[in-house]
Protein backbone atom coordinates (compact mmCIF):
# COMPACT_ATOMS: atom_id res chain seq x y z
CA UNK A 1 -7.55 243.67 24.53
CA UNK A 2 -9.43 246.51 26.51
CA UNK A 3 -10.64 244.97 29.82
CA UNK A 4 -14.13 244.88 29.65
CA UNK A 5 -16.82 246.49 32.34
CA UNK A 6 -18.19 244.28 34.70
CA UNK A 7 -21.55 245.28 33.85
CA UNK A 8 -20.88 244.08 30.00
CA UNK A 9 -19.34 240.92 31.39
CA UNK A 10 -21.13 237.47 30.75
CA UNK A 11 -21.24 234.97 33.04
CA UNK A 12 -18.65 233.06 30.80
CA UNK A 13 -16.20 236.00 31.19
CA UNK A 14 -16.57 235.70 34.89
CA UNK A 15 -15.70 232.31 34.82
CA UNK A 16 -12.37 233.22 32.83
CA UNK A 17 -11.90 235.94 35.38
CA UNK A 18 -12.14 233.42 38.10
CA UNK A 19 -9.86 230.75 36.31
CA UNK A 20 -6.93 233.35 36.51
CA UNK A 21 -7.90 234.22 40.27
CA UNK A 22 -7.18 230.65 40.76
CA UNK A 23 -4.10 230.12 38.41
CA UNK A 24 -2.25 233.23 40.15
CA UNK A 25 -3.72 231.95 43.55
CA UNK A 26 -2.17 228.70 43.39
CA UNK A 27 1.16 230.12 41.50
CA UNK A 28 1.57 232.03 44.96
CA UNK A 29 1.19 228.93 47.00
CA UNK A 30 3.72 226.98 44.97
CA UNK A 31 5.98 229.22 45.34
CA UNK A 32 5.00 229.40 49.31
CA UNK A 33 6.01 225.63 49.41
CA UNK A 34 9.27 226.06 47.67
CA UNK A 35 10.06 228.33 50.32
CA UNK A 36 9.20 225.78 53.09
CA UNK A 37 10.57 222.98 51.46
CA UNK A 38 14.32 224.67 51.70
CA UNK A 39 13.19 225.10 55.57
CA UNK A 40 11.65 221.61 55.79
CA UNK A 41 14.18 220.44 58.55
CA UNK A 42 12.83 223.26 60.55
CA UNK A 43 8.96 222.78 59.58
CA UNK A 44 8.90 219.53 60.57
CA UNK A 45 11.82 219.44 63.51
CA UNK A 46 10.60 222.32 65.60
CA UNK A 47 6.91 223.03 64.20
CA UNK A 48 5.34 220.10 63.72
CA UNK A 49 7.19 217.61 66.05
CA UNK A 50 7.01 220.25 68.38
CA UNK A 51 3.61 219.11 70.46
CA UNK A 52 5.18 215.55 70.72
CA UNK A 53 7.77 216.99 73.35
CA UNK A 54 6.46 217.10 76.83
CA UNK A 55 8.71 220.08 76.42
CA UNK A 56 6.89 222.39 74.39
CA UNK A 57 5.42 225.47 75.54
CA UNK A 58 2.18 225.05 75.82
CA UNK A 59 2.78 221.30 78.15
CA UNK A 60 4.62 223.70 80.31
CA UNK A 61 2.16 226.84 80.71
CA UNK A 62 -1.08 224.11 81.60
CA UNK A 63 1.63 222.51 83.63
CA UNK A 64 2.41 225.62 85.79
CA UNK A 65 -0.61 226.87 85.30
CA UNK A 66 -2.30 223.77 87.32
CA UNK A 67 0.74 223.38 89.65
CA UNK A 68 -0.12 226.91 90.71
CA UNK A 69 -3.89 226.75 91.29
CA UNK A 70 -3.66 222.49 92.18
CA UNK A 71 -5.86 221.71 89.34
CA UNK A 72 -5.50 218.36 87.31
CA UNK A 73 -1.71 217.21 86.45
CA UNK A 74 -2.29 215.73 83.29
CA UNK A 75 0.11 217.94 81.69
CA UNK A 76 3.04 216.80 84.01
CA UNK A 77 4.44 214.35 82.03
CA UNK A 78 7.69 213.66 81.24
CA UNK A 79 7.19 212.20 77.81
CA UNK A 80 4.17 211.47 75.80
CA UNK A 81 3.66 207.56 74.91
CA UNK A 82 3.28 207.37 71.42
CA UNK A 83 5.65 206.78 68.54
CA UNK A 84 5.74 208.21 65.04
CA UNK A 85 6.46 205.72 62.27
CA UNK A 86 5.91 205.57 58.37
CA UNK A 87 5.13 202.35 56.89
CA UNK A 88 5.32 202.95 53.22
CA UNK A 89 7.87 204.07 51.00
CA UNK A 90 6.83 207.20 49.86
CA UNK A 91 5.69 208.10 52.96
CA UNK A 92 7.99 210.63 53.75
CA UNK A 93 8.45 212.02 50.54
CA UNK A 94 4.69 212.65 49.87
CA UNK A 95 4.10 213.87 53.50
CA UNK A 96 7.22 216.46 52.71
CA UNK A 97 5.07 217.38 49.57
CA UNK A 98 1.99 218.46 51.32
CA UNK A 99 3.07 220.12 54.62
CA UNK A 100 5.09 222.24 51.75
CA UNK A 101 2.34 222.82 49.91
CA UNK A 102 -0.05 223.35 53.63
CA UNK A 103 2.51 225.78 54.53
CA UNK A 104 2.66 227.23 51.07
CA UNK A 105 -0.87 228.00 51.39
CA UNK A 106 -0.44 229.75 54.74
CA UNK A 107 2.50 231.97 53.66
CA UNK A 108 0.02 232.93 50.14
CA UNK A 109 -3.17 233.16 52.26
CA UNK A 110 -3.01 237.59 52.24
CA UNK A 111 -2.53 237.45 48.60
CA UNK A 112 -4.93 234.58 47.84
CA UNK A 113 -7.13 237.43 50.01
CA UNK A 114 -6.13 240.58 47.48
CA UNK A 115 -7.19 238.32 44.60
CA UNK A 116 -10.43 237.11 45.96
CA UNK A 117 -10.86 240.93 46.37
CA UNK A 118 -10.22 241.84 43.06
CA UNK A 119 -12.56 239.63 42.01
CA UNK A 120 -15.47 240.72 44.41
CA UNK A 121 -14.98 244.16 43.91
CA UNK A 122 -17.13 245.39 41.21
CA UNK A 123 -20.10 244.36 43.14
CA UNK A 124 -18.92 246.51 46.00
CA UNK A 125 -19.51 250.28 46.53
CA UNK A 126 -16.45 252.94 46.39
CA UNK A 127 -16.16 253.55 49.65
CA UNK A 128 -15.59 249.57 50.61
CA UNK A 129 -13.47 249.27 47.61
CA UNK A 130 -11.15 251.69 49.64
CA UNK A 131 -10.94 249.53 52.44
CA UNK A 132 -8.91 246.48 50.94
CA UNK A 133 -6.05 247.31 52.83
CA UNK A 134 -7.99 246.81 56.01
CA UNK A 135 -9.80 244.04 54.43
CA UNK A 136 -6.47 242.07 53.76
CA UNK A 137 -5.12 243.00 57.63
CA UNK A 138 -8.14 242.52 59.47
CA UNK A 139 -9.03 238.74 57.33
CA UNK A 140 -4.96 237.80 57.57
CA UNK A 141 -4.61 238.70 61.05
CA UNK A 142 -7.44 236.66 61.83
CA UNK A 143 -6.07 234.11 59.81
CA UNK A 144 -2.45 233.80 61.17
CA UNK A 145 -4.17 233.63 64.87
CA UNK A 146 -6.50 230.68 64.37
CA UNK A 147 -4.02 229.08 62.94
CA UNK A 148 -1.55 229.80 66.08
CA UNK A 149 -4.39 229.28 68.16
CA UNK A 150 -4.87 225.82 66.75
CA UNK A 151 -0.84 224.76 66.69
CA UNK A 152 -0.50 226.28 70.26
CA UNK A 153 -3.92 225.01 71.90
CA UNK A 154 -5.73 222.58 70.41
CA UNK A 155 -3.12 220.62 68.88
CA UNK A 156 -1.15 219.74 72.17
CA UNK A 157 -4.43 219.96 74.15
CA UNK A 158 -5.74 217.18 71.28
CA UNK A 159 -2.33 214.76 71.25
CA UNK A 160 -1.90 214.76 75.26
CA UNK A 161 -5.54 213.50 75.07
CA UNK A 162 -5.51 211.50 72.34
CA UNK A 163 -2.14 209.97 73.85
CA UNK A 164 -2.69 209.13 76.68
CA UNK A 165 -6.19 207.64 75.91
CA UNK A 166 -6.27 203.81 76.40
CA UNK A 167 -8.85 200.45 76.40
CA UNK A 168 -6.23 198.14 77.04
CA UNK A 169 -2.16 198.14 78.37
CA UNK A 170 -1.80 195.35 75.86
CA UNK A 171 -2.15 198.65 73.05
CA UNK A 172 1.24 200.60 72.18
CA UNK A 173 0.63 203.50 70.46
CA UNK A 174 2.47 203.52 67.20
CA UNK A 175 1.66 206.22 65.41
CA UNK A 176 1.22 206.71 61.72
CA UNK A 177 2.78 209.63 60.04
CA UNK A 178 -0.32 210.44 58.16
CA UNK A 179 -2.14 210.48 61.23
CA UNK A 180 -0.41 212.84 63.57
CA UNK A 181 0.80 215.05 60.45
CA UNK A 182 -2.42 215.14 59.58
CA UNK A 183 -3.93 216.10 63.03
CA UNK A 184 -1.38 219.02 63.27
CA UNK A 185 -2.05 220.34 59.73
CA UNK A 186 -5.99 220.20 59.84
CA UNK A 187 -6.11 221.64 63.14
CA UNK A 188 -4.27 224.25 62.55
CA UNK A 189 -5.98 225.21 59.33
CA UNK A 190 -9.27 224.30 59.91
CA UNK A 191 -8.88 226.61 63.11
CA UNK A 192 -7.30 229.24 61.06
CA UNK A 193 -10.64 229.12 58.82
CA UNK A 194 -13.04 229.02 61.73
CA UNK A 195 -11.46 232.39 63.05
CA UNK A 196 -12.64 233.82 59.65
CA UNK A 197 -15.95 233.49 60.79
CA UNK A 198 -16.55 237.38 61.07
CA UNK A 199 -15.49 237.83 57.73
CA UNK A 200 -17.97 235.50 56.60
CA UNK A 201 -20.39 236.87 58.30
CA UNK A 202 -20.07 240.45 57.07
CA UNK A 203 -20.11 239.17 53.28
CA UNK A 204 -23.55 237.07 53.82
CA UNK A 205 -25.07 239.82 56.21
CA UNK A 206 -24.34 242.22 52.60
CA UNK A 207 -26.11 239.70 50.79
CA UNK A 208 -29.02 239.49 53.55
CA UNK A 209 -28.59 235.90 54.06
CA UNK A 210 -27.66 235.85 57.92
CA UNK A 211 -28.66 238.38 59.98
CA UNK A 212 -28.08 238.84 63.96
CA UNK A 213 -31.74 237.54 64.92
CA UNK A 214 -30.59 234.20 63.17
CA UNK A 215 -27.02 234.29 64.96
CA UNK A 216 -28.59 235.33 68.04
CA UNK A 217 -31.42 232.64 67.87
CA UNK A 218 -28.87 229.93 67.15
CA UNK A 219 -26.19 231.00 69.80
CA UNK A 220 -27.39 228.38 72.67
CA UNK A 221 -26.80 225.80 70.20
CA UNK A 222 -23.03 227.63 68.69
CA UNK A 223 -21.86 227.52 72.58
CA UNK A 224 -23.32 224.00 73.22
CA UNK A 225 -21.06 223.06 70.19
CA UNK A 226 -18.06 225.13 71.82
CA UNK A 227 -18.47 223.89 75.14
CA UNK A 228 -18.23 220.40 74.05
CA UNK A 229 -15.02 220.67 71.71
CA UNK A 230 -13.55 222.45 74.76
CA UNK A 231 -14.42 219.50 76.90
CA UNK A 232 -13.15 216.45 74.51
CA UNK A 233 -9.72 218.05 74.14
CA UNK A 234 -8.89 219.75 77.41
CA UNK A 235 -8.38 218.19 80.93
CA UNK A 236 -11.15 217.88 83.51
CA UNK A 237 -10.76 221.38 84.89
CA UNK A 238 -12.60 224.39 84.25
CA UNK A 239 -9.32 226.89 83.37
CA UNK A 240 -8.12 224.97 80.91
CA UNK A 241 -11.65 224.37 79.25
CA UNK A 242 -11.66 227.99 79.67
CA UNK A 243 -8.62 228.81 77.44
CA UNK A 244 -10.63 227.40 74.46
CA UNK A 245 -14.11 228.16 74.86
CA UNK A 246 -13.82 231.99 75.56
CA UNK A 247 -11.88 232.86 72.07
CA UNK A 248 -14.53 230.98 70.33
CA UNK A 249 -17.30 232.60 72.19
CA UNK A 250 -15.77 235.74 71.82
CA UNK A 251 -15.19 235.32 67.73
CA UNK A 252 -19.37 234.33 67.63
CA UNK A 253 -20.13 237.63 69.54
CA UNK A 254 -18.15 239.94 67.57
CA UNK A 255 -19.76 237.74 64.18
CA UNK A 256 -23.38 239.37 66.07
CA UNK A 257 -21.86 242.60 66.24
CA UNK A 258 -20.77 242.64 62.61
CA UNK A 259 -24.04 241.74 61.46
CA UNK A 260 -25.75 244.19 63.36
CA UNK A 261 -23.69 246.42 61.82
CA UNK A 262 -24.20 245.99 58.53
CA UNK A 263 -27.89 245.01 58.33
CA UNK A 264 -28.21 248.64 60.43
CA UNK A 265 -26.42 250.31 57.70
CA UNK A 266 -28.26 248.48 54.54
CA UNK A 267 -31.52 249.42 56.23
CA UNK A 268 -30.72 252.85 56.62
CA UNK A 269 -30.01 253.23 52.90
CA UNK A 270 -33.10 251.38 51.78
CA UNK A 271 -35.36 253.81 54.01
């Protein structure tokens, strides 16, 4: 069947369009997780057991890091006092499932890109159309370090706190699978999502639906939000608070930037 023009399409053909955007989309993340699940000893050894060592990297760097400039020791520790257990019987075998399929999703998140692409396209002009390749970098890139910005940063920086956060010595902390799999994986992601943020705000600055007077009006209240998060999850001291609100801050400026750009460019052609 001759593939129809976009123009000519109705919005029922879209839809089909769409359904095989997702089909393929989530055929690439399947095969993603059968990839991780032959490395699942790895995943799940090194990766995402990895912050419960008062060994990992990032324990060490605030460590030194506060040894050096005598800020607060929190990160000193020789162990951190909590335990991981599973209480049901599928436990394991269902949390194996998903951090597969989370990990799937990360390894298919350029193509998942191309294909959301493909599928945007037609509305664009020929000169953007040329860009996908940067598209795909630039987006993945920006992926790949939220997401390492979340595993590395937040995710230690949240468990130390969390951790070591008690109302009572007559509370051991035994925790739940679920719950500290879970912290890992929707930091990470959810991090690797925020860091998109330019991205999104090129596509909705194209449709006219955010533009940098809106960003810029609204930035006291986007670094009040920022300054807070860095505050919950980081010790009392002003480097380490540091580390995660200037990435963040930086990420909402260039956002500005992008929409400048764009609404500069769109106004031009109008006039």
């Amino acid at each position: 069947m001759a593939k129809k023009n976009p123009d000519e399409m109705s919005f029922l053909d879209h839809l089909e369009v769409f359904r095989w955007v997702l089909i393929r989309s989530t055929i690439a993340i399947l095969v993603g997780a059968v990839v991780a699940y032959n490395y699942s000893s790895f995943i799940f050894d090194v990766i995402i057991f990895g912050p419960k060592s008062a060994d990992f990297i990032t324990y060490r760097f605030f460590c030194e890091l506060a040894t050096k400039y005598n800020l607060d020791q929190s990160f000193c520790v020789t162990e951190l006092p909590f335990t991981i257990q599973n209480r049901t019987m599928e436990g394991q075998f269902s949390m194996l499932i998903w951090t597969s399929i989370t990990v799937g999703f990360i390894i298919a998140f350029p193509f998942i890109l191309w294909e959301l692409w493909k599928f945007v396209s037609p509305a664009l002009y020929e000169k953007e159309k040329k860009n996908i390749k940067y598209f795909i970098a630039i987006a993945s890139f920006l992926f790949f370090v939220g997401v390492a910005f979340g595993y590395f940063v937040l995710v230690p920086l949240s468990i130390n706190f969390l951790a070591n956060l008690t109302v009572s010595d007559m509370i051991q902390n035994q925790i739940d699978i679920d719950s500290y799999i879970g912290l890992v994986k929707s930091t990470s992601l959810a991090t690797g999502l925020v860091f998109e943020l330019p991205v999104v705000i090129y596509f909705l600055s194209r449709l006219g639906l955010v533009t940098p007077k809106f960003l810029r009006d609204y930035r006291k209240y986007a670094y009040v939000i920022i300054l807070i998060i860095a505050a919950i999850v980081t010790p009392p001291d002003v480097i380490s608070q540091m580390i995660v609100t200037i990435p963040l801050i930086i990420l909402y400026e260039v956002s500005i930037f992008i929409s400048k750009v764009v609404n500069l460019k769109r106004d031009t052609k109008i006039a």
